[in-house]
Protein backbone atom coordinates (compact mmCIF):
# COMPACT_ATOMS: atom_id res chain seq x y z
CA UNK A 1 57.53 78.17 154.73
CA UNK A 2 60.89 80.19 154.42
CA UNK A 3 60.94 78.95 151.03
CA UNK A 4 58.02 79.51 149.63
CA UNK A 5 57.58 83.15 151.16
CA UNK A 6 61.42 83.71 149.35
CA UNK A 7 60.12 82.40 145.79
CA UNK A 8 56.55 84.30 145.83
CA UNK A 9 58.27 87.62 146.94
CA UNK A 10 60.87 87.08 144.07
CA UNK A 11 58.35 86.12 141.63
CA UNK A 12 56.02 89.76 142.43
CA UNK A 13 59.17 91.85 142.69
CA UNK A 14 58.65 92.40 146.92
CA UNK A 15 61.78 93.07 148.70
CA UNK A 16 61.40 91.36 151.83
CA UNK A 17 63.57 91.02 155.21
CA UNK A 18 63.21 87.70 156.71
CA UNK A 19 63.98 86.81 160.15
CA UNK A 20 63.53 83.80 161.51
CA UNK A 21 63.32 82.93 165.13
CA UNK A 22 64.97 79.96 166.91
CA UNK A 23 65.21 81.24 170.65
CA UNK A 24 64.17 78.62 172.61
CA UNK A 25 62.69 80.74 175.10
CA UNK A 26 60.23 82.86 172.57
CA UNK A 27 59.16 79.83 170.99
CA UNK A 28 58.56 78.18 174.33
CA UNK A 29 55.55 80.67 174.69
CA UNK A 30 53.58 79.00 171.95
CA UNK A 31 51.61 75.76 171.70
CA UNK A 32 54.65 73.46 170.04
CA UNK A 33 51.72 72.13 167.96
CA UNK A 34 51.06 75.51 166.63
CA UNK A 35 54.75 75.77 165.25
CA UNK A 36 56.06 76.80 162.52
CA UNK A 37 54.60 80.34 162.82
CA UNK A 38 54.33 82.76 159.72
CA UNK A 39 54.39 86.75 160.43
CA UNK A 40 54.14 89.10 157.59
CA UNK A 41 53.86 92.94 158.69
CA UNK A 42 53.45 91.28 162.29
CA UNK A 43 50.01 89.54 161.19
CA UNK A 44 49.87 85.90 161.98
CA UNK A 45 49.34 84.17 158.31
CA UNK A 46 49.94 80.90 159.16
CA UNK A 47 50.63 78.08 161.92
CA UNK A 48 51.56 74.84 161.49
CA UNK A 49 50.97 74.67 158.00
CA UNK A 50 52.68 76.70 154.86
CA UNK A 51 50.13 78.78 153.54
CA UNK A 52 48.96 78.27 149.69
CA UNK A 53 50.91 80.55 147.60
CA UNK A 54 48.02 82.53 146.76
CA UNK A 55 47.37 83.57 150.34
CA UNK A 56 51.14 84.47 150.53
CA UNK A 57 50.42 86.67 147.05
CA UNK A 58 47.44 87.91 148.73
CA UNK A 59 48.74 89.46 152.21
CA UNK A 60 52.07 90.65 150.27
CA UNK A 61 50.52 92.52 147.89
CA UNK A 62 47.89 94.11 150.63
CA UNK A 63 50.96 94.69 153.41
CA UNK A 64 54.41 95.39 151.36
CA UNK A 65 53.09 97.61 148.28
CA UNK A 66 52.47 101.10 147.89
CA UNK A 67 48.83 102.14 147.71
């Protein structure tokens, strides 16, 4: 996922941070089966799965740019 959200922010000119979480403890609050998590603006886009880089496009443009 870390990958792809990199390449589609580069690609629409987004500055992003990314942080990435690997405390044991956090991630022992979630379903393991629900892992990896994906958290843009603190919205949950997608578990498990990467997202399609179209709904990556989609909620950066909506959360990270001006109006």
């Amino acid at each position: 996922m870390r990958e792809v959200v990199i390449a589609e922010a580069e690609r629409l000119g987004i500055a992003i941070q990314l942080e990435e979480n690997g405390d044991a403890e956090q991630l022992s609050k979630f379903n393991p089966l629900s892992l990896p998590r994906l958290y843009i603006a603190g919205d949950l886009v997608a578990s498990q799965n990467p997202p399609k880089t179209q709904a990556i496009e989609r909620v950066l443009k909506k959360t990270l740019t001006p109006q």
